[in-house]
Protein backbone atom coordinates (compact mmCIF):
# COMPACT_ATOMS: atom_id res chain seq x y z
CA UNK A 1 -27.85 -32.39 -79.70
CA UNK A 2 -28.81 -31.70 -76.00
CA UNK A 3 -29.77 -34.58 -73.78
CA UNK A 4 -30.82 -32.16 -70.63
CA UNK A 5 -34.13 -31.17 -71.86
CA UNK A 6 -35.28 -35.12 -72.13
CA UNK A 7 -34.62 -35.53 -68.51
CA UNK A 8 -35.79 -32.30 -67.74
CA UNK A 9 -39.37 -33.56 -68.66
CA UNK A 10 -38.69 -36.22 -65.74
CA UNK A 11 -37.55 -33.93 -62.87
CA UNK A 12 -40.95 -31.75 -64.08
CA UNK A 13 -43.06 -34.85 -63.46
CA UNK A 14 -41.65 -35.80 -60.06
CA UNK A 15 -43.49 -32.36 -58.92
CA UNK A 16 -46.70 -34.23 -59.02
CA UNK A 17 -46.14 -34.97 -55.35
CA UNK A 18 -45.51 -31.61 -53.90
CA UNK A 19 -47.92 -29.39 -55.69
CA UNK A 20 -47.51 -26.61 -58.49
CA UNK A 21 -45.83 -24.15 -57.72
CA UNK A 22 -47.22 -20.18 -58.63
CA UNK A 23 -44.87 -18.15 -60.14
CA UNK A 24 -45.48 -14.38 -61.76
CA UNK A 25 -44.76 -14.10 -65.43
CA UNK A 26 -44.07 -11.14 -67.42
CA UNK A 27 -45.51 -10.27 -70.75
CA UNK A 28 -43.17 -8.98 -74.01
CA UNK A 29 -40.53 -7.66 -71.02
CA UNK A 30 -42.48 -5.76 -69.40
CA UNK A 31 -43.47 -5.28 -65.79
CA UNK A 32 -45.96 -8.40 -64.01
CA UNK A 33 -49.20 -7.27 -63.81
CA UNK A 34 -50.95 -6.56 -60.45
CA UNK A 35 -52.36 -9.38 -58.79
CA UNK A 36 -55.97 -8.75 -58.72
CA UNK A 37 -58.29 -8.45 -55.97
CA UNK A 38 -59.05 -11.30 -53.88
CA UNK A 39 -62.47 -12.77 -54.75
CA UNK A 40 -64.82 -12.63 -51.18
CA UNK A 41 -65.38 -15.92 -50.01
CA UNK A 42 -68.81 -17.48 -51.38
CA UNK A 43 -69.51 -19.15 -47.94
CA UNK A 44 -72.87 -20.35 -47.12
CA UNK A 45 -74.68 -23.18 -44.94
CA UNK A 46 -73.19 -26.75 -44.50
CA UNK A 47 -74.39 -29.27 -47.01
CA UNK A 48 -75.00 -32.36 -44.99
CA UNK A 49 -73.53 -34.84 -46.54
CA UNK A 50 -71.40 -33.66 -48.91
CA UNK A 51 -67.84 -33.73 -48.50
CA UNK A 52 -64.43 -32.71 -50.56
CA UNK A 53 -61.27 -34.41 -50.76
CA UNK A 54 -58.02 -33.22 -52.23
CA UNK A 55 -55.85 -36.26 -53.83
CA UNK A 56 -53.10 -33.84 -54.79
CA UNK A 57 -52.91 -32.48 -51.17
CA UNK A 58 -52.78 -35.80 -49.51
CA UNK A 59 -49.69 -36.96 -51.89
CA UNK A 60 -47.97 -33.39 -51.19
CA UNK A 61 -48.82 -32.99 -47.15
CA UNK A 62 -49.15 -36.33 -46.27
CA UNK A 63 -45.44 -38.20 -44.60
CA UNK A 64 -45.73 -40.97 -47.44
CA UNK A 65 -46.10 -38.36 -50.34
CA UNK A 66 -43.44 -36.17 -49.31
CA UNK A 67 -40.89 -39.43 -48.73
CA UNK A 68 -41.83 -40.65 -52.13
CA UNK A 69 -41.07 -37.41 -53.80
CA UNK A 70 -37.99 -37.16 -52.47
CA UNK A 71 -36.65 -40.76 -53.17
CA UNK A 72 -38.51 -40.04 -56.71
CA UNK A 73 -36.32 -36.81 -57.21
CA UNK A 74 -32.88 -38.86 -55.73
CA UNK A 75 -33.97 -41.66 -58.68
CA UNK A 76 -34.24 -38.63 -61.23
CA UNK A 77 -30.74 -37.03 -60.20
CA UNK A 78 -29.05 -40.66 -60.64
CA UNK A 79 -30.67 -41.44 -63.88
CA UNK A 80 -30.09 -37.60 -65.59
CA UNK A 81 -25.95 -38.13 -63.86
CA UNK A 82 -26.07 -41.25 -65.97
CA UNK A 83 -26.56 -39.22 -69.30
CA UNK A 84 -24.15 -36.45 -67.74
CA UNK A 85 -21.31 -38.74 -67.64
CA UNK A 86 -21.17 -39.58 -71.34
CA UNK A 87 -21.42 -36.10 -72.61
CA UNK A 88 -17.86 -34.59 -72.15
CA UNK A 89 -16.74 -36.86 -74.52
CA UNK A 90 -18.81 -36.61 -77.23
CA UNK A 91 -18.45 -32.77 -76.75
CA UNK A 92 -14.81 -33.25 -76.86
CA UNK A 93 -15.38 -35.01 -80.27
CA UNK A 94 -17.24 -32.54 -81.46
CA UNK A 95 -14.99 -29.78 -80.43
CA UNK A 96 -12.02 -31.36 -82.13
CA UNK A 97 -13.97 -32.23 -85.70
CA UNK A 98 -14.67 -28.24 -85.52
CA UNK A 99 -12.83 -27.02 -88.81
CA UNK A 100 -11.37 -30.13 -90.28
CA UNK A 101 -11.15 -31.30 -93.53
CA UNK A 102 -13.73 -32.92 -95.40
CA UNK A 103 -12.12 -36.25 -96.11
CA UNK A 104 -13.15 -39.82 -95.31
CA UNK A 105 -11.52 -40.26 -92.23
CA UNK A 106 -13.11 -36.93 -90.63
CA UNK A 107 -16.57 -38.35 -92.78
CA UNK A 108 -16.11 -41.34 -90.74
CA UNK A 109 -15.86 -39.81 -87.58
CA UNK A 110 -18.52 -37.60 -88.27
CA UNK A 111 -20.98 -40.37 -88.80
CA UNK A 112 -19.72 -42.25 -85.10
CA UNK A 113 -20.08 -38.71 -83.45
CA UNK A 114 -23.59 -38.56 -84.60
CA UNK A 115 -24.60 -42.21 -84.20
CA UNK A 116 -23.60 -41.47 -80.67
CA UNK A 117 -25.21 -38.45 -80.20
CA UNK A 118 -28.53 -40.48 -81.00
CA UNK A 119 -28.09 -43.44 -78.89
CA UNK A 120 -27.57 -40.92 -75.94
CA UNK A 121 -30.73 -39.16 -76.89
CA UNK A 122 -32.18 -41.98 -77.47
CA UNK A 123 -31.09 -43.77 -73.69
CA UNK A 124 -32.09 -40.17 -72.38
CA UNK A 125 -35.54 -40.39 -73.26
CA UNK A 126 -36.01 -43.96 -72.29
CA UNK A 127 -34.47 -42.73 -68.95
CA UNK A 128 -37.10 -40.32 -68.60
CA UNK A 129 -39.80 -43.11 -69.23
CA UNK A 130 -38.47 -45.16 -66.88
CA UNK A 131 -38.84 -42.32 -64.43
CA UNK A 132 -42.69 -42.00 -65.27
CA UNK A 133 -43.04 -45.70 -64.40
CA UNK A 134 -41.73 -45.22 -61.23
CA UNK A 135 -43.58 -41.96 -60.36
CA UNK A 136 -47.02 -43.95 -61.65
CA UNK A 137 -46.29 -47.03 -59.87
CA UNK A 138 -45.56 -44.68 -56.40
CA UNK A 139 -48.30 -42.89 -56.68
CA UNK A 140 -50.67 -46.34 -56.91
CA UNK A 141 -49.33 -47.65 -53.65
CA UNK A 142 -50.11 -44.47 -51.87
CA UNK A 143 -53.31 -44.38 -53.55
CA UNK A 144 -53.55 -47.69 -52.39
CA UNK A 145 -52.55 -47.21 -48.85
CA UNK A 146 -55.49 -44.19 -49.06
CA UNK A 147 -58.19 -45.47 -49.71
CA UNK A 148 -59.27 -47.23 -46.73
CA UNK A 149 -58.12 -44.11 -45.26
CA UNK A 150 -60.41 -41.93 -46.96
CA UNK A 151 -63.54 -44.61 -46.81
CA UNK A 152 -62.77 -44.74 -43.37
CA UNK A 153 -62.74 -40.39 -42.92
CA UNK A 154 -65.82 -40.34 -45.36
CA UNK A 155 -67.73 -43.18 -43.16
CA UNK A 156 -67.30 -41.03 -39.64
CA UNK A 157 -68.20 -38.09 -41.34
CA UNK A 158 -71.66 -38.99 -42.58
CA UNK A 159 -71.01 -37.99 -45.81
CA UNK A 160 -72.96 -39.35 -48.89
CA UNK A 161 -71.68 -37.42 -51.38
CA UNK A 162 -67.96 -36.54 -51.97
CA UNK A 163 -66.57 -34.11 -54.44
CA UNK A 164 -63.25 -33.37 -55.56
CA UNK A 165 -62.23 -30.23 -53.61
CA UNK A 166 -60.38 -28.77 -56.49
CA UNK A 167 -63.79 -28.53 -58.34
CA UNK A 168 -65.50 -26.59 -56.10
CA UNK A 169 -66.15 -22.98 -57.26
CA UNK A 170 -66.90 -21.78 -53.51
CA UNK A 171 -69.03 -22.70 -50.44
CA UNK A 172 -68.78 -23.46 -47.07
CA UNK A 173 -65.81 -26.14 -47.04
CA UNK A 174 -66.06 -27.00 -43.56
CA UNK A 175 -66.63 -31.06 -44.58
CA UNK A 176 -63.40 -30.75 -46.37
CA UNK A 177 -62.29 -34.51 -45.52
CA UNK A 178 -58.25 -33.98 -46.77
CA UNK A 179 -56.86 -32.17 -43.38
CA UNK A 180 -58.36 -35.48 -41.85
CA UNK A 181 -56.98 -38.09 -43.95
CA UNK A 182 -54.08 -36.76 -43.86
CA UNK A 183 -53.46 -37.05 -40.58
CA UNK A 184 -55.15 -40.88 -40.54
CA UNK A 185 -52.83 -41.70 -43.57
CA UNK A 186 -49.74 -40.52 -41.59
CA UNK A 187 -50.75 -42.75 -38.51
CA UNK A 188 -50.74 -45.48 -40.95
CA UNK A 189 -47.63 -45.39 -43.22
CA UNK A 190 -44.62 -42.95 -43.15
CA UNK A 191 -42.82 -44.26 -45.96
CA UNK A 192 -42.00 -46.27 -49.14
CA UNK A 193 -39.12 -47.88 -50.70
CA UNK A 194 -38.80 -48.45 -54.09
CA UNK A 195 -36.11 -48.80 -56.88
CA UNK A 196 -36.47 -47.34 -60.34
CA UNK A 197 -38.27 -49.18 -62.76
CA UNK A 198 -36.86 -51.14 -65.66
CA UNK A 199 -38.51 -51.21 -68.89
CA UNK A 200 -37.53 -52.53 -72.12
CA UNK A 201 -35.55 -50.39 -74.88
CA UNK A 202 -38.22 -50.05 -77.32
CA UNK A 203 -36.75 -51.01 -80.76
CA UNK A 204 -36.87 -48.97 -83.56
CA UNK A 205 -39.51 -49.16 -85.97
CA UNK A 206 -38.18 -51.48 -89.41
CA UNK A 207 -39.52 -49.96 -92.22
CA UNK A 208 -41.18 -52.06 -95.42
CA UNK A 209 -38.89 -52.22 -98.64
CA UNK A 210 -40.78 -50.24 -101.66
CA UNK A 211 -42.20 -51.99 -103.89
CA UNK A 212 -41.10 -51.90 -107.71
């Protein structure tokens, strides 16, 4: 009855700000294959008016996104110590019902241990909702404080058109707008403050009586 992996989910989410991170995996134990040749650039002529923009590089590169994430990953540490605190005891429990006799006071015990077992998995996983609130609800204030960013990038740029840069097979990326407004965001904000959100314990579902 491990807790950990519920939170787990939580600290996995807060990496939304800094980017995925490559790593080489190996297949049935054996040796990572080599990396294969780089693909040659596509390149080409400018499109006028056309112009990328990478959300997920302004939130990782930009001041704001990297203050967020780490007052988003200080929230998660809190929240999974929370569920850390309570286990040693219910381990302890467990440890010392190991072997003991079947009878109704050991029963009784049983059924606590496991009752508490639950509500811990249970507060864990509403802990790691409450986590995705507050990564959501960071995420639309610097999405918010972007925007006029980014119209105001896109406006001196000419563009008419604007793609999302992770979409782009290949091309000439020169009016690739996210260096820019990255730099325009950070002139604008540096950082956010915000407390972890609260949401209500969601009560368990009552099942109907069968009918005779």
């Amino acid at each position: 009855m491990n807790s950990r992996p519920l939170l787990l989910s939580a600290l996995i989410l807060a990496s939304a700000f800094t980017g995925a991170s490559a790593s080489a995996q190996t297949v049935g134990g054996g040796q990572a294959p080599a990396a294969a040749p780089a693909a040659q650039p596509l390149g080409g002529p400018i499109v006028p008016g056309v112009c990328l923009l990478s959300r997920e590089a302004i939130f990782a590169n930009a001041a704001v996104g990297k203050a967020a994430s780490a007052r988003l990953a200080e929230l998660t540490r809190a929240a999974q110590a929370e569920i850390d605190g309570q286990r040693p005891a219910l381990e302890t429990e467990a440890r010392a019902l190991e072997g003991q006799p079947d009878n109704a006071a050991n029963r009784q015990r049983r059924e606590t241990l496991a009752r508490s077992w639950q509500a811990l998995q249970t507060q864990a996983a509403h802990s790691s909702r409450e986590i995705e609130a507050t990564r959501a609800k960071a995420l639309e204030r610097i999405a918010t404080e972007a925007q006029p960013v980014i119209a105001q990038v896109y406006s001196s740029k000419n563009c008419g058109l604007l793609f999302d840069r992770g979409a782009a097979l290949g091309g000439n990326f020169a009016n690739d707008l996210t260096a820019d407004v990255v730099r325009a965001l950070d002139a604008r904000i540096q950082t956010i403050s915000f407390e972890r959100e609260r949401l209500p314990q969601q009560q368990p579902a009552v099942q109907a009586p069968a009918q005779r």
